[in-house]
Protein backbone atom coordinates (compact mmCIF):
# COMPACT_ATOMS: atom_id res chain seq x y z
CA UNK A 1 -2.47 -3.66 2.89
CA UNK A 2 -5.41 -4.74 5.02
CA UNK A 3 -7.30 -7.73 4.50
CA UNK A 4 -10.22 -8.65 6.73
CA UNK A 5 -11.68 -12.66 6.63
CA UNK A 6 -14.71 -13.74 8.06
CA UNK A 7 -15.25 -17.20 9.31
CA UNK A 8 -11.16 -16.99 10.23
CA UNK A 9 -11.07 -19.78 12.92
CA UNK A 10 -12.59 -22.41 10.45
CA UNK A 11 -11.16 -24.90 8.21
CA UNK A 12 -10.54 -22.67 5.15
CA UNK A 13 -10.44 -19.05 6.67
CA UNK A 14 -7.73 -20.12 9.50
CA UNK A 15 -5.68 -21.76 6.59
CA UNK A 16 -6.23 -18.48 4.41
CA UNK A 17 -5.26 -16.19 7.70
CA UNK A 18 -1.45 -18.24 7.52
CA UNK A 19 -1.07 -18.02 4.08
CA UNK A 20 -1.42 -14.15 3.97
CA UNK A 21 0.63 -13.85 7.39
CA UNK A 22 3.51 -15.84 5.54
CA UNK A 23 3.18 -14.05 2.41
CA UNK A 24 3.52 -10.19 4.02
CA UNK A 25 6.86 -11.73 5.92
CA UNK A 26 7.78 -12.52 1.72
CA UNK A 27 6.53 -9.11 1.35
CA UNK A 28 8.08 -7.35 4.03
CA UNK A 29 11.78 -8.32 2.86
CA UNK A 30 11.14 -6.52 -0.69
CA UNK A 31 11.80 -3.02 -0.78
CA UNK A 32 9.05 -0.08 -1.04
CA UNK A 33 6.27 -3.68 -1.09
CA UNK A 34 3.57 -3.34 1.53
CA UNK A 35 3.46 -5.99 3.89
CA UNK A 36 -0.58 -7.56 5.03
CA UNK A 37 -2.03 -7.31 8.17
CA UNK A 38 -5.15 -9.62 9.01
CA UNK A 39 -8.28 -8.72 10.89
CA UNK A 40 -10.33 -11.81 11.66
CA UNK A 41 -13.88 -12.11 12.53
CA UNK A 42 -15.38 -15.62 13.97
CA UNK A 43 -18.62 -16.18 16.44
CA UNK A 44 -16.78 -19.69 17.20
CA UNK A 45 -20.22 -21.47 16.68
CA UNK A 46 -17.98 -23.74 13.95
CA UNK A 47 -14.50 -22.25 13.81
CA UNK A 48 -11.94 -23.20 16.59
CA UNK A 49 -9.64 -20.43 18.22
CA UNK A 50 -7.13 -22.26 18.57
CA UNK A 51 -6.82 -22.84 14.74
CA UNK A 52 -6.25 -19.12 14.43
CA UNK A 53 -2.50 -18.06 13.60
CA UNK A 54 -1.05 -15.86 15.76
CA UNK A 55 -0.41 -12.41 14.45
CA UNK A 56 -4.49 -11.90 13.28
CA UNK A 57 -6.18 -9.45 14.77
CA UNK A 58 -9.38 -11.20 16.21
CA UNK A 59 -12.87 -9.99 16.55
CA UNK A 60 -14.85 -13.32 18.46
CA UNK A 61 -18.46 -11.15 16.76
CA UNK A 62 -21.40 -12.88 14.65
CA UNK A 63 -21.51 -11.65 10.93
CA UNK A 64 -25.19 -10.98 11.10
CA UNK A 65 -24.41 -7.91 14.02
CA UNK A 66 -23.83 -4.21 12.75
CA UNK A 67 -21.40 -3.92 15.52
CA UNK A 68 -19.14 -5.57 12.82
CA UNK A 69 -19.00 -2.63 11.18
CA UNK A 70 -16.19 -0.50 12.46
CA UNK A 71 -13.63 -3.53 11.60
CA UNK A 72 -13.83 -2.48 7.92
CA UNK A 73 -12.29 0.29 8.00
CA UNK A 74 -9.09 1.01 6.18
CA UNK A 75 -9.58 -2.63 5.04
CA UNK A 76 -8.98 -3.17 1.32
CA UNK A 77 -9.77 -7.08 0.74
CA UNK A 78 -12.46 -9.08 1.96
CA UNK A 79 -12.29 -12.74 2.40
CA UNK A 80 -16.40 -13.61 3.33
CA UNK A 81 -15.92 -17.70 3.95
CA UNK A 82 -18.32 -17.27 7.39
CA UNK A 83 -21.26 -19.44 6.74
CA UNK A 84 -23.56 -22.21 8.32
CA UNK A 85 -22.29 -25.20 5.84
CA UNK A 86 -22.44 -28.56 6.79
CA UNK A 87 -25.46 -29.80 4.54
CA UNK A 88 -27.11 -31.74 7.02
CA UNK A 89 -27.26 -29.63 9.51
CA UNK A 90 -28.73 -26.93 6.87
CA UNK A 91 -31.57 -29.07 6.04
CA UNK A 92 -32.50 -29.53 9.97
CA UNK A 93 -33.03 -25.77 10.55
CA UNK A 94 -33.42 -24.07 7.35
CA UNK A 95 -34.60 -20.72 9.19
CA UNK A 96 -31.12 -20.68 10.81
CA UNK A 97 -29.44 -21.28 7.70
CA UNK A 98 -31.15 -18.08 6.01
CA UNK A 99 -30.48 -16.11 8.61
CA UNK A 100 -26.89 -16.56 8.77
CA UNK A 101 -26.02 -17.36 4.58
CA UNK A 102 -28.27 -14.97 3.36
CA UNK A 103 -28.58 -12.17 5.69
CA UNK A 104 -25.03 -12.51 7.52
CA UNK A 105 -23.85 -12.51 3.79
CA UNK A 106 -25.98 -8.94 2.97
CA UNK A 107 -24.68 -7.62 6.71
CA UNK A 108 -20.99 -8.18 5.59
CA UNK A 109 -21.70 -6.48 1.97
CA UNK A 110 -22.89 -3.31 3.45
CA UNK A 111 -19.77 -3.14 5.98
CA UNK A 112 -18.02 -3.85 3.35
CA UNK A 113 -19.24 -0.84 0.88
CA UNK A 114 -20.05 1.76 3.91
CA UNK A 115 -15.81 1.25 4.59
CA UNK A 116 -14.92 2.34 0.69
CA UNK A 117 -13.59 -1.48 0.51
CA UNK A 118 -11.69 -2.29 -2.33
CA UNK A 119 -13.20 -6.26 -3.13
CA UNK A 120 -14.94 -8.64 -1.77
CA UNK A 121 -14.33 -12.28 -2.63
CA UNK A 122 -16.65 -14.41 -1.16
CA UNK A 123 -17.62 -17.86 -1.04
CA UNK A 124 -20.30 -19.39 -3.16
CA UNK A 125 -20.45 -22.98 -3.26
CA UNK A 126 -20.73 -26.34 -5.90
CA UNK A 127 -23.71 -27.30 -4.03
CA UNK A 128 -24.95 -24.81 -6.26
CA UNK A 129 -24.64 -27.48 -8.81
CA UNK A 130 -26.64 -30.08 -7.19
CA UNK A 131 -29.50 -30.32 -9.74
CA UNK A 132 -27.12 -30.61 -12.70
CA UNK A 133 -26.50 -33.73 -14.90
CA UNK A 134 -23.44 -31.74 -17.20
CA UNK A 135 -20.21 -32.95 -16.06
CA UNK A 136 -17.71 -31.08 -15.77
CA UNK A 137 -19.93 -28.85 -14.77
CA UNK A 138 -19.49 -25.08 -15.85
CA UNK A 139 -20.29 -22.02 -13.89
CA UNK A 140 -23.42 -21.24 -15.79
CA UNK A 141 -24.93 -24.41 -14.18
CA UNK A 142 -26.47 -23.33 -10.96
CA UNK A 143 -29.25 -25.53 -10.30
CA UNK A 144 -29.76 -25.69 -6.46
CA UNK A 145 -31.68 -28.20 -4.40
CA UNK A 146 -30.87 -28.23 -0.93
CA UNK A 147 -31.48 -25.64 1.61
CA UNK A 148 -27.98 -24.91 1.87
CA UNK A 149 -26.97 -24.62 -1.40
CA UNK A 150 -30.60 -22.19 -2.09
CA UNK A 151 -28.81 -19.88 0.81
CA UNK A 152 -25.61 -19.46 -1.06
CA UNK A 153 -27.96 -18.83 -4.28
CA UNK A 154 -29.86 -15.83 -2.51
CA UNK A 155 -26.55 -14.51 -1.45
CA UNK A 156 -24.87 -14.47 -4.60
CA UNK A 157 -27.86 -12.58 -5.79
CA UNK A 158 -27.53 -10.17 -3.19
CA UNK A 159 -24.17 -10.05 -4.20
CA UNK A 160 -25.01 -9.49 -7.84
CA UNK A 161 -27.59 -6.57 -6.93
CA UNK A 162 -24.46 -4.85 -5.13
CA UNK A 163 -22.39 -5.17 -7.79
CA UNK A 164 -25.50 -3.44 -10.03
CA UNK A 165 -25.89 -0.70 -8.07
CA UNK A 166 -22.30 0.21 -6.17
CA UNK A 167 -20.14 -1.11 -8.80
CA UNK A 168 -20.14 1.94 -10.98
CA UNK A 169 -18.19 5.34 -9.69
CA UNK A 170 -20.76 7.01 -11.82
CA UNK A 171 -23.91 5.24 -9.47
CA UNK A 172 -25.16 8.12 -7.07
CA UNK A 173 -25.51 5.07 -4.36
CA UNK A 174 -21.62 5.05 -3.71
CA UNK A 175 -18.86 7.10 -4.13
CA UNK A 176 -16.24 4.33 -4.60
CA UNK A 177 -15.98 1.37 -7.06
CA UNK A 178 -16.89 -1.90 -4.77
CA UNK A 179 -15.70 -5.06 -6.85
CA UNK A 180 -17.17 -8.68 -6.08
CA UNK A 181 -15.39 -12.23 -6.75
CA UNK A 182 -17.61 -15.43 -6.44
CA UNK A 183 -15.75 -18.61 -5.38
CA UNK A 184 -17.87 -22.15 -5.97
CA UNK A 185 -15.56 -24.23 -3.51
CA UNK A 186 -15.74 -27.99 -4.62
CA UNK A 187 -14.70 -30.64 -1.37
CA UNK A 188 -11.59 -28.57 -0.37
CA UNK A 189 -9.45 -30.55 1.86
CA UNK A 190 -6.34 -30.21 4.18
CA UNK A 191 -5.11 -29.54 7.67
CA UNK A 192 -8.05 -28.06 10.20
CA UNK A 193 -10.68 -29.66 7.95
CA UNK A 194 -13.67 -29.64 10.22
CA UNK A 195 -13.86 -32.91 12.26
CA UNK A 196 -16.63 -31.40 14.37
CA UNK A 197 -19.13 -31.42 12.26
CA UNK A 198 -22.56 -32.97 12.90
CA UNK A 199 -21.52 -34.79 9.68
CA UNK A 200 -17.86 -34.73 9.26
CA UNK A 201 -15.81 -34.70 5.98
CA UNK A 202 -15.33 -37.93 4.58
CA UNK A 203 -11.44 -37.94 5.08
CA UNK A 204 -10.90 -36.12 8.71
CA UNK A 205 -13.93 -38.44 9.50
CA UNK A 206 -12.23 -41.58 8.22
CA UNK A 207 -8.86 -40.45 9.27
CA UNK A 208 -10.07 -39.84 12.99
CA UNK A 209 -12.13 -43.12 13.57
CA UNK A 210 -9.09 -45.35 11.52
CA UNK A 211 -6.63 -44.23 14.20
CA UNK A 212 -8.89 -44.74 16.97
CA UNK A 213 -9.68 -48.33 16.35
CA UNK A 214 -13.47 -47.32 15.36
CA UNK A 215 -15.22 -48.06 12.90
CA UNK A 216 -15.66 -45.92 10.09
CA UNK A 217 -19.21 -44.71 8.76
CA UNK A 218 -20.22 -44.38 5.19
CA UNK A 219 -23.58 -43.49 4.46
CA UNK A 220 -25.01 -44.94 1.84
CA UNK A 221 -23.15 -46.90 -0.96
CA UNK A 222 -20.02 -45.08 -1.18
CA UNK A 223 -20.57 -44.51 -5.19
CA UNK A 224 -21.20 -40.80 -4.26
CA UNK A 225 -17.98 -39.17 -6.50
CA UNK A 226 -16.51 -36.18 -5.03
CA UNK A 227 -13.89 -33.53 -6.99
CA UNK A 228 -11.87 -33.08 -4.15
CA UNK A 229 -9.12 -29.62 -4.28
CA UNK A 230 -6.10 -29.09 -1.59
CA UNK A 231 -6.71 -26.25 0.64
CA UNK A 232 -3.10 -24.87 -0.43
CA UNK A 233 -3.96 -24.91 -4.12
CA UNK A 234 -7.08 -23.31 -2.97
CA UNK A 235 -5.18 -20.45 -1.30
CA UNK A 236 -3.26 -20.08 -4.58
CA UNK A 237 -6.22 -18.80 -5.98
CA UNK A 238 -7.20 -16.45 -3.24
CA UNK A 239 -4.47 -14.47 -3.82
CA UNK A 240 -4.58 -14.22 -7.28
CA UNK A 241 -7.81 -12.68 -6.85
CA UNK A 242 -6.09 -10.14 -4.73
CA UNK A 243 -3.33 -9.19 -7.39
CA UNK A 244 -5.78 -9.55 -10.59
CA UNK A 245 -7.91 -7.21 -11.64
CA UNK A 246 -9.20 -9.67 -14.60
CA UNK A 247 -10.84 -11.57 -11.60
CA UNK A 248 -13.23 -8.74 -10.48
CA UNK A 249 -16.78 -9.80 -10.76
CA UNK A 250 -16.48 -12.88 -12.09
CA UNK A 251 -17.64 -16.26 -10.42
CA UNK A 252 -14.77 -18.81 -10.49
CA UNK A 253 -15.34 -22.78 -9.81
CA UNK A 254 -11.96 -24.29 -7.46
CA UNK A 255 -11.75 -27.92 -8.18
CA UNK A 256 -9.52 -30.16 -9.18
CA UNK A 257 -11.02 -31.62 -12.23
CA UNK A 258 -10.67 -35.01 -11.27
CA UNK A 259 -13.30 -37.22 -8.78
CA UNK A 260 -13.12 -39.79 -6.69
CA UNK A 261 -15.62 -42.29 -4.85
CA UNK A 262 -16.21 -42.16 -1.16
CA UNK A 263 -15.02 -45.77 -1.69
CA UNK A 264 -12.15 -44.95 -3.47
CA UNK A 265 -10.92 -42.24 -0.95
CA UNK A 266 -11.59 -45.25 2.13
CA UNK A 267 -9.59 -47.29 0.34
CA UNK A 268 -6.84 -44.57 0.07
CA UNK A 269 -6.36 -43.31 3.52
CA UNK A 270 -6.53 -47.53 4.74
CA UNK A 271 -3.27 -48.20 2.22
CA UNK A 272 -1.93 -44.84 3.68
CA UNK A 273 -2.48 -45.86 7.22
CA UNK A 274 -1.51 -49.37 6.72
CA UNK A 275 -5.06 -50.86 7.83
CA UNK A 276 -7.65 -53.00 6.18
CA UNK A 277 -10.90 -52.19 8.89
CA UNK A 278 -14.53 -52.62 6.79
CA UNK A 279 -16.54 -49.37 7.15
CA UNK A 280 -20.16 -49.58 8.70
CA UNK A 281 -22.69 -48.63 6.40
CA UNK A 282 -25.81 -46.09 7.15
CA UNK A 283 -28.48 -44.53 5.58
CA UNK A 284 -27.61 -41.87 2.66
CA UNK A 285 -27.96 -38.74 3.64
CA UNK A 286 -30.55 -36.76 2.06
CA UNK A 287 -29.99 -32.89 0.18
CA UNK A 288 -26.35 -33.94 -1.37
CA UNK A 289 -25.20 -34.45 -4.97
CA UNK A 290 -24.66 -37.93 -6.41
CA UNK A 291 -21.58 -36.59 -8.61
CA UNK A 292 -19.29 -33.56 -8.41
CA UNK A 293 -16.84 -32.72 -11.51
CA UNK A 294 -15.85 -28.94 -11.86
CA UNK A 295 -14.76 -27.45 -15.16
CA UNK A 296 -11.79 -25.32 -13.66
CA UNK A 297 -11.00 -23.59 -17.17
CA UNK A 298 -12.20 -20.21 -16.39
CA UNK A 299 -10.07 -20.22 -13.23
CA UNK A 300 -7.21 -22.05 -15.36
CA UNK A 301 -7.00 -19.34 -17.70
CA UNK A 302 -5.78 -17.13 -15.57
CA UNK A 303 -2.64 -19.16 -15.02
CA UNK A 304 -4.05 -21.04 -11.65
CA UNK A 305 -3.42 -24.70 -11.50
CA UNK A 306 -4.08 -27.42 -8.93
CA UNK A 307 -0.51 -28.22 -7.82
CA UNK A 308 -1.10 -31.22 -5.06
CA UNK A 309 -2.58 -34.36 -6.42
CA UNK A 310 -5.02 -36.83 -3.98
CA UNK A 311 -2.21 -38.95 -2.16
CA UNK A 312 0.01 -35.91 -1.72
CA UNK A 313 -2.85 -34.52 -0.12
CA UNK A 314 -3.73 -37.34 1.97
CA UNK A 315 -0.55 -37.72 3.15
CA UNK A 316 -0.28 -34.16 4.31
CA UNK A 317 -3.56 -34.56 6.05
CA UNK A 318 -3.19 -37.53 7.83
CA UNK A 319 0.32 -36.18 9.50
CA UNK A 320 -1.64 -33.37 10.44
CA UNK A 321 -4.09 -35.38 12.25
CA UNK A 322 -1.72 -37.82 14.01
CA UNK A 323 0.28 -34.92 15.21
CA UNK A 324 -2.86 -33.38 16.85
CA UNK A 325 -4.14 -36.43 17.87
CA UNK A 326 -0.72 -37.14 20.03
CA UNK A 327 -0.97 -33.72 21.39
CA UNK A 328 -4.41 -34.59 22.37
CA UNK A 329 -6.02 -31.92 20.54
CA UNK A 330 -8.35 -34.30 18.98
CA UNK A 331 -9.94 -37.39 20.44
């Protein structure tokens, strides 16, 4: 089996890569069961190299260049998590943010079908859900506002017009049934979250400044409330897509179902670190959602459950950190 991830030396798709590495050394001790090998593609405009597991195949390429094309062949899954995502940034250039969520997105489609690919799960987003007041909110309550999450609208109606037209073995366009999965990430968290950021995640961010005796920013109030999911639980899901056929073309929210306050999660990683430092406050930042809740039944119904609750997650974070920190891979 052949599985190809985009965005692989970021937070989510270097995490993903591992997962699948561990699970085809599972695999490989199990009689007549194919083992997974892992073709990654990254630009390294976000993701980190070094993040990357060994035993991927890596292809340093941009996902809006047909020279990607070649790489998807023989592939069966797709993992599409490459993507221009920090919100801020997104609302600075949103020209930039088209070109690589929208048509990066359609570039990795087409390789995708032109290579008889089996699926493509790809990632959508709960900005989607800016505009919404329904909490939880459901899947059927896309109401975008910010540039970034109006990108990963356009591509999931790209996506949607593929699945139209080359989803069908009947369709003259294709010659191959080409199944899509649409993932609406909520604040997934974990070892390699992206501290680099222009605007970091609120726990690497408060982490990273705690243990460096600086002061931590929160902009605006703190009453922003955040469903925040562990990247492991996260990869749970992944490859349940992989084994399921139920999941094919369906959109699927990964969430916790529980939120938290910015405040509260400050006040969370302090206990855990043992400090009582007062955050600096700035100015909000403009584009983002004053509440996230996601209604996780669909994706519970198919037997998925977030395992790890917040502390356990913390916890497992903030080791993380120190240990790169003393190997002075982060400063």
């Amino acid at each position: 089996m052949k599985v190809l991830i985009t965005g692989v030396a970021g937070f989510i798709g270097s995490n993903l890569a591992e997962r699948l590495l561990e699970n085809s050394e599972a695999r490989n001790q199990k009689p007549g069961v194919q083992n997974i090998a892992v073709v990654g593609i990254d630009n390294l405009a976000y993701g980190i190299r070094e993040q990357i597991p060994a035993g991927v195949d890596f292809h340093q390429m941009d996902i809006r260049s047909r020279e990607i094309y070649p790489l998807f062949e023989n592939v069966d899954y797709v993992f599409h998590l490459a993507a221009k995502n920090c919100i801020a940034d997104c609302q600075f250039d949103p020209v930039e943010t088209a070109d690589i969520n929208v048509t990066g997105s359609v570039n990795v489609f087409e390789a995708a079908r032109r290579a008889g690919v089996k699926k493509v799960i790809y990632a959508e987003s709960s900005a989607m859900y800016e505009g919404s007041s329904v909490f939880p909110t459901p899947e059927t309550e896309v109401k975008p506002e910010s540039f970034y999450a109006v990108s990963k609208l356009a591509s999931m109606y790209f996506a949607e017009a593929y699945r139209r037209f080359y989803a069908s073995q009947s369709s003259p366009l294709t010659s191959h049934k080409l199944t899509f999965t649409a993932l609406r990430y909520f604040c997934v968290y974990g070892p390699r979250q992206d501290y680099r950021r222009t605007i970091p995640p609120v726990m690497s961010a408060f982490t990273i400044k705690i243990l460096n005796g600086e002061e931590p920013v929160i902009f605006g109030t703190g009453d922003k409330k955040r469903d925040f999911v562990y990247v492991d639980d996260v990869n749970d899901f992944h490859l349940l897509c992989m084994d399921d056929p139920g999941t094919d073309g369906n959109v699927y929210n990964l969430g916790s179902g529980e939120n938290y306050s910015v405040n509260d999660i400050y006040e969370m990683i302090s206990s855990l670190l043992g400090v009582n430092v007062a955050p600096k406050h700035e100015a909000d930042l403009p584009g983002e959602a004053q509440v996230t809740l996601a209604d996780i039944s669909a994706a519970c119904e198919l037997g998925w459950r977030p395992k790890t609750n917040i502390r356990e997650g913390l916890e497992a974070m903030i080791l993380y950190i120190k240990r790169e920190m003393m190997e002075g891979k982060i400063r």
